[in-house]
PDB file of N, CA and C in Angstrom:
ATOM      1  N   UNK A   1     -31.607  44.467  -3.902  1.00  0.00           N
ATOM      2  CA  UNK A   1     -32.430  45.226  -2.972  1.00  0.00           C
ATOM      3  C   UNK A   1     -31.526  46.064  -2.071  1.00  0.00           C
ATOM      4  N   UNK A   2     -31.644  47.878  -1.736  1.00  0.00           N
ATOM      5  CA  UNK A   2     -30.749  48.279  -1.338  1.00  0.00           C
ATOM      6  C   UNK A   2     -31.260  47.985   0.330  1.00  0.00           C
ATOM      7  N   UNK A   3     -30.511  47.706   0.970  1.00  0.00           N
ATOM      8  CA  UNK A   3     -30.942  47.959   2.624  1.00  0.00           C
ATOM      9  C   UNK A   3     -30.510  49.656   3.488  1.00  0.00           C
ATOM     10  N   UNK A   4     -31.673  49.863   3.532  1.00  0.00           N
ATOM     11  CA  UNK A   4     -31.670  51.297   4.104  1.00  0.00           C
ATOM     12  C   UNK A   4     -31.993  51.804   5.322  1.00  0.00           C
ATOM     13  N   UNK A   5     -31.067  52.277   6.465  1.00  0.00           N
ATOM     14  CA  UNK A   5     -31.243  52.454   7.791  1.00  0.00           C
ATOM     15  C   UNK A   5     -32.009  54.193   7.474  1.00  0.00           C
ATOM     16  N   UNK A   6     -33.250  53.925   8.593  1.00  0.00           N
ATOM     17  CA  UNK A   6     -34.129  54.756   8.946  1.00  0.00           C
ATOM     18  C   UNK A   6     -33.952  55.270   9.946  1.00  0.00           C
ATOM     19  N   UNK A   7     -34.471  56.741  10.004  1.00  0.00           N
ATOM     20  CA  UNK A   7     -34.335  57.539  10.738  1.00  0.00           C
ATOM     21  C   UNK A   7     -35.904  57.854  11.508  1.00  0.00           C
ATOM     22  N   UNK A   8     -35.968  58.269  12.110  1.00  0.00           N
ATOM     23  CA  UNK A   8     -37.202  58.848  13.458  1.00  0.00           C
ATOM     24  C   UNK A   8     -37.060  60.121  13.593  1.00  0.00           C
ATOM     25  N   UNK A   9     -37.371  61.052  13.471  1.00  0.00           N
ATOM     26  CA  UNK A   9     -37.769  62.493  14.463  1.00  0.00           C
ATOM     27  C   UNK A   9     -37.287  61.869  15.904  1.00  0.00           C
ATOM     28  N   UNK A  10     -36.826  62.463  16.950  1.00  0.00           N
ATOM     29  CA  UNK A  10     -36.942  62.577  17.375  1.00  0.00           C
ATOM     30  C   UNK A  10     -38.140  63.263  18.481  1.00  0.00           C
ATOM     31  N   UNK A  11     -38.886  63.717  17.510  1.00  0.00           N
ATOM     32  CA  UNK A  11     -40.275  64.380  18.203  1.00  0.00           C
ATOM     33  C   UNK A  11     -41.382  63.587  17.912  1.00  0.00           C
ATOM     34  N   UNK A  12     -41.632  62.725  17.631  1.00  0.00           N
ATOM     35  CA  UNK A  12     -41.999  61.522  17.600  1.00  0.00           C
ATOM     36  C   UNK A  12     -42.764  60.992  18.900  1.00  0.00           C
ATOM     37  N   UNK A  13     -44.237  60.517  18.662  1.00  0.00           N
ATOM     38  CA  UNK A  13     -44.284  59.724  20.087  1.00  0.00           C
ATOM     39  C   UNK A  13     -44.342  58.159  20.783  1.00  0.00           C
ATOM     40  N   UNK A  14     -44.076  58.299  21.614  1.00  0.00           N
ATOM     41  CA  UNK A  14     -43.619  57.354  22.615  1.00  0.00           C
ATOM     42  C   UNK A  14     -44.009  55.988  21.796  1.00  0.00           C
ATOM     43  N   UNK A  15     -45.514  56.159  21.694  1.00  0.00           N
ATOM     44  CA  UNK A  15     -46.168  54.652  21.000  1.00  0.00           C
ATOM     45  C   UNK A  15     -45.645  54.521  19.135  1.00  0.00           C
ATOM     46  N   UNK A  16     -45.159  55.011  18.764  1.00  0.00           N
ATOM     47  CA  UNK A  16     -44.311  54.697  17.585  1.00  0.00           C
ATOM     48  C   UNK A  16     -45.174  55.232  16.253  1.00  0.00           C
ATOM     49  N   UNK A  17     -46.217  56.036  16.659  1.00  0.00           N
ATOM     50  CA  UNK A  17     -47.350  56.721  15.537  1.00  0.00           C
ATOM     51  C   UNK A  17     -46.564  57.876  14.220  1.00  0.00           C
ATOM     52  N   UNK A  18     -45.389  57.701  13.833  1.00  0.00           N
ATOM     53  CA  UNK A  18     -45.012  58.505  13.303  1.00  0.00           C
ATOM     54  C   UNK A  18     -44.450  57.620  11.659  1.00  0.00           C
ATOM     55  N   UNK A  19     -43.610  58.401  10.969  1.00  0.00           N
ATOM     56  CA  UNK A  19     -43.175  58.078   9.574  1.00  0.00           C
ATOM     57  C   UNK A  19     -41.816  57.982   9.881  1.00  0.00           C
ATOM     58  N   UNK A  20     -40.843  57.393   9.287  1.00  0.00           N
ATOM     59  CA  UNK A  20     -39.337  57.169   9.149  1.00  0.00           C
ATOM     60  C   UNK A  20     -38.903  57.393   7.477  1.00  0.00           C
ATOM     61  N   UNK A  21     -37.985  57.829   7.419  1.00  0.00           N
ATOM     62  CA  UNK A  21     -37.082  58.632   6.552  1.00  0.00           C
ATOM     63  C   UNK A  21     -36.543  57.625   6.080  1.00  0.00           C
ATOM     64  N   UNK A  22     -35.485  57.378   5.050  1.00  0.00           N
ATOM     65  CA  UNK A  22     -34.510  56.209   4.688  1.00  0.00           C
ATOM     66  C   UNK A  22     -33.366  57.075   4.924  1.00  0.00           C
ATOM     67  N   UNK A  23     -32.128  56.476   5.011  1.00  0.00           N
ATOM     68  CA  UNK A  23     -31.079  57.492   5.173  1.00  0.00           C
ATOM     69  C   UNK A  23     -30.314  58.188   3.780  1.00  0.00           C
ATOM     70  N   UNK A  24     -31.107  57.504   2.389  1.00  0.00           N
ATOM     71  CA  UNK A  24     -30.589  58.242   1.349  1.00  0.00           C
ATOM     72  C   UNK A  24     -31.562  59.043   1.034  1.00  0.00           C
ATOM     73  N   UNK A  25     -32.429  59.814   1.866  1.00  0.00           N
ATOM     74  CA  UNK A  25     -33.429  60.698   2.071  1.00  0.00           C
ATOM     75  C   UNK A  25     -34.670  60.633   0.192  1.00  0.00           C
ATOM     76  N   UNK A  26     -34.726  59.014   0.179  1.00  0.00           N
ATOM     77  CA  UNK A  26     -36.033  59.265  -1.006  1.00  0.00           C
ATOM     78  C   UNK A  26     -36.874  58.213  -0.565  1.00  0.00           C
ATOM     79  N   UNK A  27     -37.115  57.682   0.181  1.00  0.00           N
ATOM     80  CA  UNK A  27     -37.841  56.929   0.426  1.00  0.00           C
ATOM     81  C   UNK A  27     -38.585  57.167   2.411  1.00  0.00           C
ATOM     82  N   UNK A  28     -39.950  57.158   2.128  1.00  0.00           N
ATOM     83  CA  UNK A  28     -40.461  56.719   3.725  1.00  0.00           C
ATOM     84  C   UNK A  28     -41.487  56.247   4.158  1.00  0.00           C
ATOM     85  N   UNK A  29     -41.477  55.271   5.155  1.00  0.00           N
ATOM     86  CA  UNK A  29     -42.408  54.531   5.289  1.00  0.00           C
ATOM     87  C   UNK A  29     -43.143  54.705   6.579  1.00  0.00           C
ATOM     88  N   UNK A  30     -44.327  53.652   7.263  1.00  0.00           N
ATOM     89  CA  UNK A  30     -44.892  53.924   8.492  1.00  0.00           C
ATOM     90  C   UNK A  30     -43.928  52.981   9.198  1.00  0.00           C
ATOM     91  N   UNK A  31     -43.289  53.788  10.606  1.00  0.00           N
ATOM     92  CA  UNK A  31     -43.089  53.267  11.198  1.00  0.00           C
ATOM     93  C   UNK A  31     -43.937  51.973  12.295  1.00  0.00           C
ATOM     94  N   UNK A  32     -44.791  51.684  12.008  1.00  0.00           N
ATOM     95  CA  UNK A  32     -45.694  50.302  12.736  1.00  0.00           C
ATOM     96  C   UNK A  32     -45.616  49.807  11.900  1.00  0.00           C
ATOM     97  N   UNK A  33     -44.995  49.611  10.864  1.00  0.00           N
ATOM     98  CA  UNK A  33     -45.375  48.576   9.670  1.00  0.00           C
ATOM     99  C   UNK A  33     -43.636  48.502   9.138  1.00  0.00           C
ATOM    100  N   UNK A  34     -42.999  48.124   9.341  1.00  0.00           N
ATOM    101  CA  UNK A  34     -41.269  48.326   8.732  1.00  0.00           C
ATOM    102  C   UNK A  34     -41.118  47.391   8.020  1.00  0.00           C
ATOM    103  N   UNK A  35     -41.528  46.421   7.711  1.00  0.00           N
ATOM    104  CA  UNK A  35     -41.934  45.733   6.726  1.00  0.00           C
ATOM    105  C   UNK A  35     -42.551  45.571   5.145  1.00  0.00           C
ATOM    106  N   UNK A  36     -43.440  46.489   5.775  1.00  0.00           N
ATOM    107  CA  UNK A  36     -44.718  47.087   4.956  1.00  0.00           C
ATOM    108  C   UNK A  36     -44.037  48.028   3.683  1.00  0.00           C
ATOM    109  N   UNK A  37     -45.153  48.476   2.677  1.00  0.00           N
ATOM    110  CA  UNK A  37     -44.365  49.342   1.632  1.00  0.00           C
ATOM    111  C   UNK A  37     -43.655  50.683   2.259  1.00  0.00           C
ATOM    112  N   UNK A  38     -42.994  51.295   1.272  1.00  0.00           N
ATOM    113  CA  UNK A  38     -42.396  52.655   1.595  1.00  0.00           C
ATOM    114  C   UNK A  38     -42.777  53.187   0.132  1.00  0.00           C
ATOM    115  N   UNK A  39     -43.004  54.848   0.554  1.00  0.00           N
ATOM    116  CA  UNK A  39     -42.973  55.271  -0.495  1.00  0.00           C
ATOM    117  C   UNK A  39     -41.834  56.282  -1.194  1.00  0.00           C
ATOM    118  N   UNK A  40     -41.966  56.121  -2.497  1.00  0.00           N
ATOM    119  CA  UNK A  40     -40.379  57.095  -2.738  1.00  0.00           C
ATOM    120  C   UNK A  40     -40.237  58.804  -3.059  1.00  0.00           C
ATOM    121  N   UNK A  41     -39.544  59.260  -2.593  1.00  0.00           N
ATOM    122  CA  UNK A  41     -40.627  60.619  -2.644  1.00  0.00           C
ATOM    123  C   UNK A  41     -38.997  62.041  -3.527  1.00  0.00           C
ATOM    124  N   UNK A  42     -39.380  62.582  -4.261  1.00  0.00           N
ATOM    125  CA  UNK A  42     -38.537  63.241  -5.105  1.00  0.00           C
ATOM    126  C   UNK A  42     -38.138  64.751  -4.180  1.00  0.00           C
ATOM    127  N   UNK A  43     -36.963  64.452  -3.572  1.00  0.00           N
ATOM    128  CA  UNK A  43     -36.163  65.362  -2.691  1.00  0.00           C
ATOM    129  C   UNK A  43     -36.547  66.739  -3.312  1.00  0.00           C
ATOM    130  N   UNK A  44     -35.732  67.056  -4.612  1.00  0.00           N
ATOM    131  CA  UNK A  44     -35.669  67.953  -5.159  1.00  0.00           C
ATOM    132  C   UNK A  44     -37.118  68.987  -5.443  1.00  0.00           C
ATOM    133  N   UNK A  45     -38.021  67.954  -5.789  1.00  0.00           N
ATOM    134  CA  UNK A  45     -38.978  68.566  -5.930  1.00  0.00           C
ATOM    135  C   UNK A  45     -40.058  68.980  -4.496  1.00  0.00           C
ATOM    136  N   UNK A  46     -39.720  68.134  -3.700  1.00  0.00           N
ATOM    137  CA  UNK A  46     -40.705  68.678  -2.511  1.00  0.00           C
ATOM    138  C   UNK A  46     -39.483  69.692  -1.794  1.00  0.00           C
ATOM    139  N   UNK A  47     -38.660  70.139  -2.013  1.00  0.00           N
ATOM    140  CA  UNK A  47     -38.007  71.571  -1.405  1.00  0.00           C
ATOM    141  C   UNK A  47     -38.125  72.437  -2.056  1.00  0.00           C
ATOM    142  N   UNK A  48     -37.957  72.469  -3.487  1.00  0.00           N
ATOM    143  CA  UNK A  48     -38.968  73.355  -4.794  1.00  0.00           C
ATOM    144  C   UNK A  48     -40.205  74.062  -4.276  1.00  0.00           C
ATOM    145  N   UNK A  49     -41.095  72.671  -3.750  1.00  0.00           N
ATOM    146  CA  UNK A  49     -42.519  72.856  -3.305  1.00  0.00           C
ATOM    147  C   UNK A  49     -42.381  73.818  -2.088  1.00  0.00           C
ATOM    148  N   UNK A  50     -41.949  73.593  -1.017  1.00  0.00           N
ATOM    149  CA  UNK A  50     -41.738  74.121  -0.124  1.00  0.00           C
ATOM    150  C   UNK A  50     -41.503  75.599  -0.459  1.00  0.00           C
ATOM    151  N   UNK A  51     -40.618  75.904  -1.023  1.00  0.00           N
ATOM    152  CA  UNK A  51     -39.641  77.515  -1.605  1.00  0.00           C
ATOM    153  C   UNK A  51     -40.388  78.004  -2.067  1.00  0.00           C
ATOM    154  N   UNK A  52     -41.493  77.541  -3.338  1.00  0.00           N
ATOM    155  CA  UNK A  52     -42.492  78.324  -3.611  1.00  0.00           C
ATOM    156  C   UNK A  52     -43.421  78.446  -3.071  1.00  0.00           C
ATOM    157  N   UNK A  53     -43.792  77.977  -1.848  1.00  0.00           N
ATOM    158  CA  UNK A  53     -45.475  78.152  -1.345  1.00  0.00           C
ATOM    159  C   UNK A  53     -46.523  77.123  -0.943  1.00  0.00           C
ATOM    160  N   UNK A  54     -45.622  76.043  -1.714  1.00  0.00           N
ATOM    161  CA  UNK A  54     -47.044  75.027  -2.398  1.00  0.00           C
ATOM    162  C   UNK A  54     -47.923  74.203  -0.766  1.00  0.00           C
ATOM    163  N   UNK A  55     -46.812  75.061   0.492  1.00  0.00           N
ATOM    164  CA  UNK A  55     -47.637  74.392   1.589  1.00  0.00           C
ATOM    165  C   UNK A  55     -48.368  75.088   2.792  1.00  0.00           C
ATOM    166  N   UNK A  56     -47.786  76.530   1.904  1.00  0.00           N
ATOM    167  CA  UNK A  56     -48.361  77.902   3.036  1.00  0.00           C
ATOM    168  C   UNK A  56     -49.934  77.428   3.162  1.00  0.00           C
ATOM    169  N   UNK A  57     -50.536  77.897   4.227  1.00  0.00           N
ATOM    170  CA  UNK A  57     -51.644  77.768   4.097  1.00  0.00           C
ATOM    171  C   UNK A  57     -52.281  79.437   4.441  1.00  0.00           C
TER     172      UNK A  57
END
């Protein structure tokens, strides 16, 4: 099991309502739950997503 230190936004609020990052940037979970699952999420392809559009609204 790898152990992975998480990161916060800093813009984030006070009462802890936000998501945390892993620090090998593929995995993130809810921060109120750090325990709880994380999900793993494909770097490459959500900056792809981003570059082409896929979040313009």
């Amino acid at each position: 099991m790898t152990v992975h230190r998480w990161l916060k936004s800093s813009y984030s609020s006070a009462n802890g309502d936000c998501v945390e990052l892993a620090d090998t940037l593929d995995r993130i979970r809810d921060s109120k739950d750090p325990h709880g699952p994380t999900l793993g999420i494909d770097v490459a392809g959500f900056v792809r997503a981003v570059k082409d559009g896929r979040f313009d609204r």
